[in-house]
Protein backbone atom coordinates (compact mmCIF):
# COMPACT_ATOMS: atom_id res chain seq x y z
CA UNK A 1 5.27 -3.58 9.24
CA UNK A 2 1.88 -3.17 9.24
CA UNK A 3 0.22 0.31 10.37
CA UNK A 4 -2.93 2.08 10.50
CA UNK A 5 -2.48 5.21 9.36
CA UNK A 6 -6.18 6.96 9.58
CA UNK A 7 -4.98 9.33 6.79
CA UNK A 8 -1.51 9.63 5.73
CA UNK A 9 -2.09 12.98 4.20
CA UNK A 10 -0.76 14.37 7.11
CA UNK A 11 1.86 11.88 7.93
CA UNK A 12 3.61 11.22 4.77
CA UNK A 13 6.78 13.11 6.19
CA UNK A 14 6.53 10.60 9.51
CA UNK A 15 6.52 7.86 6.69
CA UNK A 16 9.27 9.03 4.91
CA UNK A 17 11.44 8.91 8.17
CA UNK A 18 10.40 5.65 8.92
CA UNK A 19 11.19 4.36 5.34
CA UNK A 20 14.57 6.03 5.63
CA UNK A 21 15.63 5.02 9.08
CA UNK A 22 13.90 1.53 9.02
CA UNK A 23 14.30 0.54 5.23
CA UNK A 24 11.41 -2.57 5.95
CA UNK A 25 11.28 -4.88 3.35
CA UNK A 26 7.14 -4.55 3.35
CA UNK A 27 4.89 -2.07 4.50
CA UNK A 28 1.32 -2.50 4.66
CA UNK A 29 -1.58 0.40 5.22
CA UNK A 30 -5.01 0.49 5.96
CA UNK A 31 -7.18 3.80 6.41
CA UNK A 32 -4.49 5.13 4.02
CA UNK A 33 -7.21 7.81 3.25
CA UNK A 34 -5.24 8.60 -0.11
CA UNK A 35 -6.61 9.88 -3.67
CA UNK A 36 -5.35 10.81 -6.77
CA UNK A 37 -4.16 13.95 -5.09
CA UNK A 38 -1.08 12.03 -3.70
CA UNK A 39 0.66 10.40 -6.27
CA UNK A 40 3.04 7.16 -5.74
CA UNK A 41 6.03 9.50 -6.08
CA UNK A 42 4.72 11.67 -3.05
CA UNK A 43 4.14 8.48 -0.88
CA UNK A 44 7.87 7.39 -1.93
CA UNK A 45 9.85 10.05 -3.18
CA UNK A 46 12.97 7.76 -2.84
CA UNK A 47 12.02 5.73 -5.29
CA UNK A 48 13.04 2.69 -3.15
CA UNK A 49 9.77 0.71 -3.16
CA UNK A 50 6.73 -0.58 -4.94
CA UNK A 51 3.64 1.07 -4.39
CA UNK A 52 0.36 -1.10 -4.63
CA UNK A 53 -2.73 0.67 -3.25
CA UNK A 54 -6.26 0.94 -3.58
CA UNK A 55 -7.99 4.14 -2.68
CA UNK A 56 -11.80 4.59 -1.77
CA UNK A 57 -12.85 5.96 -4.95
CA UNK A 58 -16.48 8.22 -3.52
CA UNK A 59 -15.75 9.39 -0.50
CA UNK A 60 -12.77 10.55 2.43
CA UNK A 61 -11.54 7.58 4.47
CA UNK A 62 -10.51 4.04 4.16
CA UNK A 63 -8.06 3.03 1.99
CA UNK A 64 -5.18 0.25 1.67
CA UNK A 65 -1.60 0.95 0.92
CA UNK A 66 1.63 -1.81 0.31
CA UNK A 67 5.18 -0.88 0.08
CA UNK A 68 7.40 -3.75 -1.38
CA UNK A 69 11.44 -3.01 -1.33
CA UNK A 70 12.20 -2.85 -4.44
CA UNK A 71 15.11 -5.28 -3.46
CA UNK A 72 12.26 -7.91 -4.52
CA UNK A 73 10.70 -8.48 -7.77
CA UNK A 74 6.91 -7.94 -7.46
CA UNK A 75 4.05 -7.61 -9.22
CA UNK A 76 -0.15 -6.64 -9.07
CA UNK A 77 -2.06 -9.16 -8.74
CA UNK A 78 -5.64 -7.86 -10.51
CA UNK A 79 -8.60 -8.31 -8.34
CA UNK A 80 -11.92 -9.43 -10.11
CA UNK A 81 -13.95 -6.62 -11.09
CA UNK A 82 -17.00 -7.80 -8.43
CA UNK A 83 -14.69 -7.16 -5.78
CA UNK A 84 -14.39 -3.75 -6.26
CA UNK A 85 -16.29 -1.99 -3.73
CA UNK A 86 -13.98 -3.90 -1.39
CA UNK A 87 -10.80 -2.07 -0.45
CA UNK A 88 -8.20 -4.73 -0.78
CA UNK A 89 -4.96 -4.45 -2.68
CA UNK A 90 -2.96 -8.17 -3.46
CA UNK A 91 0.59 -8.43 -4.93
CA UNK A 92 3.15 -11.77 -5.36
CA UNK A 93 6.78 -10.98 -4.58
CA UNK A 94 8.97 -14.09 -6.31
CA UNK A 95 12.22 -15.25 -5.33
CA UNK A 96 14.27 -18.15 -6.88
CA UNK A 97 12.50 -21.05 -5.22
CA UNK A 98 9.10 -19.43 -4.40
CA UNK A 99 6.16 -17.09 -5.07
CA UNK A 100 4.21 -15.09 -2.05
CA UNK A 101 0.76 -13.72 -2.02
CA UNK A 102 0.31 -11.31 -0.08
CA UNK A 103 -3.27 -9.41 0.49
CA UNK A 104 -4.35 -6.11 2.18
CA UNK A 105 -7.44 -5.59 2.90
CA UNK A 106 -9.68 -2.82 5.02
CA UNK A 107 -13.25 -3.16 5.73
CA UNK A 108 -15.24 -0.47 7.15
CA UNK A 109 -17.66 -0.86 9.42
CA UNK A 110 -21.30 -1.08 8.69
């Protein structure tokens, strides 16, 4: 599921419901407008998924969330340091036979 929020300060109870009722396997953000005021626990107070995000660090906006289920086993992949004014977030969920890269990514315009 991929969605874009434009701040999910104010929607966070819309994305619990759709977590709940839903359960998707993946959920991607962009514009997830989030900062270290909302901590993973707030964005998934269930406790049912994986949060990978990358927050605009200097100012409000932009943003990139994942969810994984935690019904997979995945990980973070780290992004080179020269990519870091670049919001983009990349995790590998691994099953028995494979690996998948997945990448988020949200670039504002100029």
């Amino acid at each position: 599921m991929l969605l874009n929020a434009r701040s999910l300060k104010n929607k966070l109870a819309d994305l619990h419901v759709l977590l709940h009722c839903n359960s998707p396997d993946l959920v991607f953000v962009t514009e997830s407008w989030l900062d270290d005021s909302v901590t993973d626990g707030v964005v998934d107070p269930s406790g049912l998924y994986s949060v990978y995000r990358h927050d605009r660090l200097y100012t409000v906006g932009g943003g990139v969330l994942a969810l994984v289920s935690n019904r997979f086993h995945s990980y973070q992949v780290l992004i080179p340091r020269h990519f870091s004014l670049v919001e983009i977030e990349c995790f590998e969920i691994v099953t028995s036979s494979d690996v998948f890269r997945f990448i988020v990514v949200y670039r504002p315009p100029p």
